[in-house]
C-alpha atoms as a PDB file:
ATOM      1  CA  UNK A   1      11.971 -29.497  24.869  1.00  0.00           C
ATOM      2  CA  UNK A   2      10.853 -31.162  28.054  1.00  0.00           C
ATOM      3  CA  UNK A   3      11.801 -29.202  31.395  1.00  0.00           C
ATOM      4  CA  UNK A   4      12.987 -30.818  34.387  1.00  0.00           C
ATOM      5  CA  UNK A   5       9.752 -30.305  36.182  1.00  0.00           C
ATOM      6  CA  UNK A   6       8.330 -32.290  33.008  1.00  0.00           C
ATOM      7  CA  UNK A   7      10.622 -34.914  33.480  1.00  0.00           C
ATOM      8  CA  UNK A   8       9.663 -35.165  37.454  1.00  0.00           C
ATOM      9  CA  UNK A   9       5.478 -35.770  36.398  1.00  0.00           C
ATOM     10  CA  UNK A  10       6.647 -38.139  33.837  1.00  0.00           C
ATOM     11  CA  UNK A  11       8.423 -39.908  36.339  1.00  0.00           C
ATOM     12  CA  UNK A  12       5.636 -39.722  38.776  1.00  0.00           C
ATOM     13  CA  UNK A  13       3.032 -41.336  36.306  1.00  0.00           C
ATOM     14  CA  UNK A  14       5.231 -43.488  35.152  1.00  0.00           C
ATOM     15  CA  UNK A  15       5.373 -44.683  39.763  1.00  0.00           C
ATOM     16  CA  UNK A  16       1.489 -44.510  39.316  1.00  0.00           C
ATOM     17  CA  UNK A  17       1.246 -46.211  36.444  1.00  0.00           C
ATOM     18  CA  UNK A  18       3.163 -49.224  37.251  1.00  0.00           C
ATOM     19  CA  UNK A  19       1.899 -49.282  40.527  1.00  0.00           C
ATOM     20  CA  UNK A  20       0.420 -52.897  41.609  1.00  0.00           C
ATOM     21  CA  UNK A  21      -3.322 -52.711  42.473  1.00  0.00           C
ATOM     22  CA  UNK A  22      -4.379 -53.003  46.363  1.00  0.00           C
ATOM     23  CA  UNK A  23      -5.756 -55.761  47.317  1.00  0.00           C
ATOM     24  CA  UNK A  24      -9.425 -55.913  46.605  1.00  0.00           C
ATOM     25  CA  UNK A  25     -10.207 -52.395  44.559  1.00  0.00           C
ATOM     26  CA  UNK A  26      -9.138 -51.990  41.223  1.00  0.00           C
ATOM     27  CA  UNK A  27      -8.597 -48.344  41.039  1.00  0.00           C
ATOM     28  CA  UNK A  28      -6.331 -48.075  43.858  1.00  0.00           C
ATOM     29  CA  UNK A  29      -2.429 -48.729  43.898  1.00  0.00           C
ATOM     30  CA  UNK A  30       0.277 -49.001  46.171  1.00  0.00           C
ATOM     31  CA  UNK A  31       3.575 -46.453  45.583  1.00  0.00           C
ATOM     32  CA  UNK A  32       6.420 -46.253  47.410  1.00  0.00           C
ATOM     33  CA  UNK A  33       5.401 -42.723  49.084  1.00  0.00           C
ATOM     34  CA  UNK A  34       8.890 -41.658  49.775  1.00  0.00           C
ATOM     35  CA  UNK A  35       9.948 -42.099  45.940  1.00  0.00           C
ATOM     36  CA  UNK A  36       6.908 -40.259  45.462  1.00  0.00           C
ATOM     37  CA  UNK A  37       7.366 -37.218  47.410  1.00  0.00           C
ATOM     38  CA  UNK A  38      10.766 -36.898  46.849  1.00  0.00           C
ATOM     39  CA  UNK A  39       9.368 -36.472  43.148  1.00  0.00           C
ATOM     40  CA  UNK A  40       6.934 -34.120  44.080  1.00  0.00           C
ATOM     41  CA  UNK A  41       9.220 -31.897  46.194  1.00  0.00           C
ATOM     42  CA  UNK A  42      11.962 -31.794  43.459  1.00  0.00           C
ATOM     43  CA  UNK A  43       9.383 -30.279  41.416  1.00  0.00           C
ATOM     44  CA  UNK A  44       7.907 -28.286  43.527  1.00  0.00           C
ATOM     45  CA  UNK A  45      11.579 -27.416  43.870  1.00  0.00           C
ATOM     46  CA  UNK A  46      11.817 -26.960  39.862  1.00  0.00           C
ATOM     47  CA  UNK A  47       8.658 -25.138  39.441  1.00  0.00           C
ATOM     48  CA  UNK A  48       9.870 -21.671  40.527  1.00  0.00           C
ATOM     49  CA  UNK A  49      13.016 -21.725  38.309  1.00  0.00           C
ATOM     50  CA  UNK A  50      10.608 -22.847  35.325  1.00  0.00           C
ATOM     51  CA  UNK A  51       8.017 -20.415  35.937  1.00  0.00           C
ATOM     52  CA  UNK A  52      10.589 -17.473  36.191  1.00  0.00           C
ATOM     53  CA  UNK A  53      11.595 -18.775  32.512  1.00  0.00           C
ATOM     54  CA  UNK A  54       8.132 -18.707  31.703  1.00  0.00           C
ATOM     55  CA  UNK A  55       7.715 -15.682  32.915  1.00  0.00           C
ATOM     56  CA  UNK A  56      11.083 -13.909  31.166  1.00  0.00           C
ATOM     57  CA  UNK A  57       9.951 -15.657  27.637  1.00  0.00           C
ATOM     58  CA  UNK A  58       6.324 -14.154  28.120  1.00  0.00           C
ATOM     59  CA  UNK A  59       7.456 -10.640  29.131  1.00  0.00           C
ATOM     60  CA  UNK A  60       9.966 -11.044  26.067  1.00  0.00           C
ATOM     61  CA  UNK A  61       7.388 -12.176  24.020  1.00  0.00           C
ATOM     62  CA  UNK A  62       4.817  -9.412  25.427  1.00  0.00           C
ATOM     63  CA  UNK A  63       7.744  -6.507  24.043  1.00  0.00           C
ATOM     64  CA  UNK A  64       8.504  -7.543  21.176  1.00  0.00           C
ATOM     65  CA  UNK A  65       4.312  -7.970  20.573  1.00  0.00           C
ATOM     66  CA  UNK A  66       4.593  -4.527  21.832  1.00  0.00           C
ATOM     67  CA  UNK A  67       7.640  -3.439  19.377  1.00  0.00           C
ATOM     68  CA  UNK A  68       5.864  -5.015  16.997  1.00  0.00           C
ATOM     69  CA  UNK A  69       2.931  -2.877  17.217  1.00  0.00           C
ATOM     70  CA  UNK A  70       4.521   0.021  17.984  1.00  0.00           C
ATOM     71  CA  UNK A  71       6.411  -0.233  14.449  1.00  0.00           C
ATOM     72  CA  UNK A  72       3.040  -1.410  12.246  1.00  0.00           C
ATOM     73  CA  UNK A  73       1.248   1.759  13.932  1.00  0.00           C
ATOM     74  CA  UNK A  74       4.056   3.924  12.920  1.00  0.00           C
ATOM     75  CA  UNK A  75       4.353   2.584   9.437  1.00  0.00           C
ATOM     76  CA  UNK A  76       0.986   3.489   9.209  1.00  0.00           C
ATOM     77  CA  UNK A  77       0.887   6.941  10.110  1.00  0.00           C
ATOM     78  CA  UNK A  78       3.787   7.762   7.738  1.00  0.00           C
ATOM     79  CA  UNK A  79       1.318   6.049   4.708  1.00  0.00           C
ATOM     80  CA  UNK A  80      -1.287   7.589   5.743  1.00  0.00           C
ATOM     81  CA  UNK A  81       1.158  11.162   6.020  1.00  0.00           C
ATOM     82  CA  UNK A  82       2.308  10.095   2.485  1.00  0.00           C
ATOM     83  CA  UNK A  83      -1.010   8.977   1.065  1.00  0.00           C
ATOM     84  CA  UNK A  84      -2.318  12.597   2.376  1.00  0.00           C
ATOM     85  CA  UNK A  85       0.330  14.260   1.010  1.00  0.00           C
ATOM     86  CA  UNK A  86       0.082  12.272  -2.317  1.00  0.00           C
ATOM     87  CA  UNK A  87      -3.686  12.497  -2.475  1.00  0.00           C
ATOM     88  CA  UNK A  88      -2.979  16.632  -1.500  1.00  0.00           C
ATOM     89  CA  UNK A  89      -0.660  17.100  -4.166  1.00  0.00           C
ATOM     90  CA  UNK A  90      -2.708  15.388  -7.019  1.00  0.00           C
ATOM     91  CA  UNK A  91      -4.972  18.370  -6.642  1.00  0.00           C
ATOM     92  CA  UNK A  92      -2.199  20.720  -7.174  1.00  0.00           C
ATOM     93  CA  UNK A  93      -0.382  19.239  -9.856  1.00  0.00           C
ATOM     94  CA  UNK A  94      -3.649  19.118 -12.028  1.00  0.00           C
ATOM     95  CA  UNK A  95      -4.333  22.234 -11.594  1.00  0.00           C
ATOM     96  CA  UNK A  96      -0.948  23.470 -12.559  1.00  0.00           C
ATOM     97  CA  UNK A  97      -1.003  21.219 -15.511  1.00  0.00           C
ATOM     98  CA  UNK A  98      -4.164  22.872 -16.496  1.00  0.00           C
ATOM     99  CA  UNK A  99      -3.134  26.200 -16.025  1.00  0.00           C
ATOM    100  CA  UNK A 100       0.390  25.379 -18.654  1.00  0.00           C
ATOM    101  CA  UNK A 101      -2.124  24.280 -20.964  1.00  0.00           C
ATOM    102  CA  UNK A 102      -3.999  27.682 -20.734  1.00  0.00           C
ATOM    103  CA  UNK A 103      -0.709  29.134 -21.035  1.00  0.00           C
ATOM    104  CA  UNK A 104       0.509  27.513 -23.882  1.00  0.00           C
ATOM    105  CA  UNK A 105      -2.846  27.655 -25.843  1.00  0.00           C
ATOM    106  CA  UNK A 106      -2.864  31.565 -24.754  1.00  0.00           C
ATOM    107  CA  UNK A 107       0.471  32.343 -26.461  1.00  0.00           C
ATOM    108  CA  UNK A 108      -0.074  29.626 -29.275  1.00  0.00           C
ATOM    109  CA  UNK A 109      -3.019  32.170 -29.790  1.00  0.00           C
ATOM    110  CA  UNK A 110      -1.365  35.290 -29.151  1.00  0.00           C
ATOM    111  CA  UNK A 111       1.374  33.838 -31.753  1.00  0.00           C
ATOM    112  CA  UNK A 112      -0.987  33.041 -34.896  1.00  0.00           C
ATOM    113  CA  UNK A 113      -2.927  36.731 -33.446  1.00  0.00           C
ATOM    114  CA  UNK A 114       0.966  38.451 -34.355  1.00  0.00           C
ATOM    115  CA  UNK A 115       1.633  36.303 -37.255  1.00  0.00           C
ATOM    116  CA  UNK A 116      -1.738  37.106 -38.670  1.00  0.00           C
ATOM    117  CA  UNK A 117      -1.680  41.093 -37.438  1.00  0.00           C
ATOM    118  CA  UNK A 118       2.162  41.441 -39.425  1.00  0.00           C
ATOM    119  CA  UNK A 119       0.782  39.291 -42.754  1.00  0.00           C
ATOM    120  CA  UNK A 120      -1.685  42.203 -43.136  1.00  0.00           C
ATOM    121  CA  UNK A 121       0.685  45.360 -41.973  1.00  0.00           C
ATOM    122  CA  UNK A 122       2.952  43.636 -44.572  1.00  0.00           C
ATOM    123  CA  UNK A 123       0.270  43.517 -47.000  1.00  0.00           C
ATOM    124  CA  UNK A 124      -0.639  46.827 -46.318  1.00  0.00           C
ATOM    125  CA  UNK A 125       2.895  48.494 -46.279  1.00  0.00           C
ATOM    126  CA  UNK A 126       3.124  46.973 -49.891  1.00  0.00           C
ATOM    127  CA  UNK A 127       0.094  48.002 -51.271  1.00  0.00           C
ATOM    128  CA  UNK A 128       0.369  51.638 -49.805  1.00  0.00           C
ATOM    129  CA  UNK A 129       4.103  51.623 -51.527  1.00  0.00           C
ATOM    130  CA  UNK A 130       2.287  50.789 -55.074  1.00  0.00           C
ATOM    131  CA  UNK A 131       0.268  53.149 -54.684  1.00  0.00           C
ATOM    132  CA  UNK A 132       2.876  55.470 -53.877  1.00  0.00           C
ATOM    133  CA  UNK A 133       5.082  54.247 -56.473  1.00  0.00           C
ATOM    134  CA  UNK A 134       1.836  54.373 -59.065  1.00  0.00           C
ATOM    135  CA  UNK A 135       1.005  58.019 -58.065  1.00  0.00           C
ATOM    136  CA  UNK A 136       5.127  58.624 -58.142  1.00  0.00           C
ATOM    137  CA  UNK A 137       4.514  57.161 -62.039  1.00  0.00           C
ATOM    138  CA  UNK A 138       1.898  59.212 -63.079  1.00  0.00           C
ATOM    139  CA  UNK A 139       3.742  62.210 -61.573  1.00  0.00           C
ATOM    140  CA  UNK A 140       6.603  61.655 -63.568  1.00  0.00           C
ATOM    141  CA  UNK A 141       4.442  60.904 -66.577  1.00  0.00           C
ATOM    142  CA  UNK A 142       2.758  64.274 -65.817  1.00  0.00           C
ATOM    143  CA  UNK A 143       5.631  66.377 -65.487  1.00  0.00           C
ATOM    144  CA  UNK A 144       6.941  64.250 -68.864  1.00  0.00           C
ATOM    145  CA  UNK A 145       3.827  65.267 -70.597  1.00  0.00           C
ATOM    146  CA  UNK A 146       4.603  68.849 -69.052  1.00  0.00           C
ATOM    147  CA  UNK A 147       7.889  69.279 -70.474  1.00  0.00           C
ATOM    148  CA  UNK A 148       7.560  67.717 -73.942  1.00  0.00           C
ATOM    149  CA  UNK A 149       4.613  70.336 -74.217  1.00  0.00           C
ATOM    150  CA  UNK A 150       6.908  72.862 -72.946  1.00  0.00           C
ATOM    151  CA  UNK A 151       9.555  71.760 -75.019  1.00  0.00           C
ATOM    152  CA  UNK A 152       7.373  72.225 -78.496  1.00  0.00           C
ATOM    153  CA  UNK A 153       5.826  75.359 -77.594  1.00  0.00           C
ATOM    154  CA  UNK A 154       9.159  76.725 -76.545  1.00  0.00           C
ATOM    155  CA  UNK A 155      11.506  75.107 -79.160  1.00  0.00           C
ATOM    156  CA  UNK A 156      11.213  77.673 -81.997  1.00  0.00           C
ATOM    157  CA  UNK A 157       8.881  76.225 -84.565  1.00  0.00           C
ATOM    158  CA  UNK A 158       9.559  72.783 -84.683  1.00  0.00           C
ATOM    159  CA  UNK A 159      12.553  72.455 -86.085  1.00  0.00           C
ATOM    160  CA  UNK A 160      13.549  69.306 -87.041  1.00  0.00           C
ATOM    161  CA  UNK A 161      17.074  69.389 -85.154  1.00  0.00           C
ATOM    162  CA  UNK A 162      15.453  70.782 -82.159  1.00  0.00           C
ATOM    163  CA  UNK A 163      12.875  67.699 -82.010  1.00  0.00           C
ATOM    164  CA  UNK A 164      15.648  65.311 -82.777  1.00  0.00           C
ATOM    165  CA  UNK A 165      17.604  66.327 -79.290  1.00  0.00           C
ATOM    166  CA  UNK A 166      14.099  65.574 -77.160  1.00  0.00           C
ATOM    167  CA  UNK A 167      14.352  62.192 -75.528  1.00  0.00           C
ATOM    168  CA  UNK A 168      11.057  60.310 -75.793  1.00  0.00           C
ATOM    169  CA  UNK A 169      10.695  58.447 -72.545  1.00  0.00           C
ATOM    170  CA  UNK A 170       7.329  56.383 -74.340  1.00  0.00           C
ATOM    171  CA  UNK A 171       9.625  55.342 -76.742  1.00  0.00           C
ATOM    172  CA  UNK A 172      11.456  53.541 -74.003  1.00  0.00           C
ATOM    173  CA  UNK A 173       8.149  52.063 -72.674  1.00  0.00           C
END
């Protein structure tokens, strides 16, 4: 996009450049120095409104560089912030993790210790209660024995009628 002031120096070589050569020297020309100035002064004239565009764009262009900045340095700090925090919390989380393994191994442990402590109370309740129920037995057979001796040495000389009504409990063996 060529500004007016561009225009006005491209009009200006184009005056030099078709310029005819002065007699005798080849690197000197003769212009029409009014055309010529008037050029010059019209940019002269243009330069100030250019340069205050220049100036607007690079002062634009200087905040938003700026903005810019000011944005990538605070999306930084927050992933830094979150990085920290993740990088913080890492710590944590193993150890927690650890310490619900301990837990769970502790009670898995605890759990086969109860298991194994009730298998042998259970064991033990029924082997004490057959050896209740055995001693209960030989009572019984005892006081059996007891009273079928009784019974003969009381019964009256064996009769046969009286032996007939005593209930033989090996009999039922």
């Amino acid at each position: 996009m060529a500004t007016a002031v561009d225009e006005l120096l491209d009009m200006l070589f184009d005056m030099i450049d078709e310029a005819k050569n002065a007699a005798f020297s080849g690197d000197k020309c003769v212009i029409d120095r009014d055309k010529a100035l008037d050029l010059i002064e019209d940019a002269k004239k243009q330069l100030p409104v250019d340069l205050a565009e220049a100036r607007k764009i690079l002062s634009a262009r200087n905040e938003y560089i700026a903005t810019a900045k000011r944005e990538a340095e605070e999306i930084r700090k927050r992933a830094e912030i979150e990085a920290n925090q993740m990088v913080s919390e890492a710590p944590v989380m193993n150890q927690a993790r650890q310490k619900a393994r301990e837990i769970v191994a502790h009670a898995e442990e605890e759990a086969k210790k109860t298991c194994r402590e009730t298998n042998e109370y259970c064991v033990d309740l029924l082997r004490r209660t057959e050896d209740a129920l055995a001693a209960a037995h030989a009572e019984m057979r005892q006081v059996h024995n007891q009273f079928r001796s009784g019974m003969g040495s009381t019964g009256g000389g064996g009769s046969s009628s009286g032996s007939s009504r005593m209930y033989d409990a090996e009999a039922d063996e």
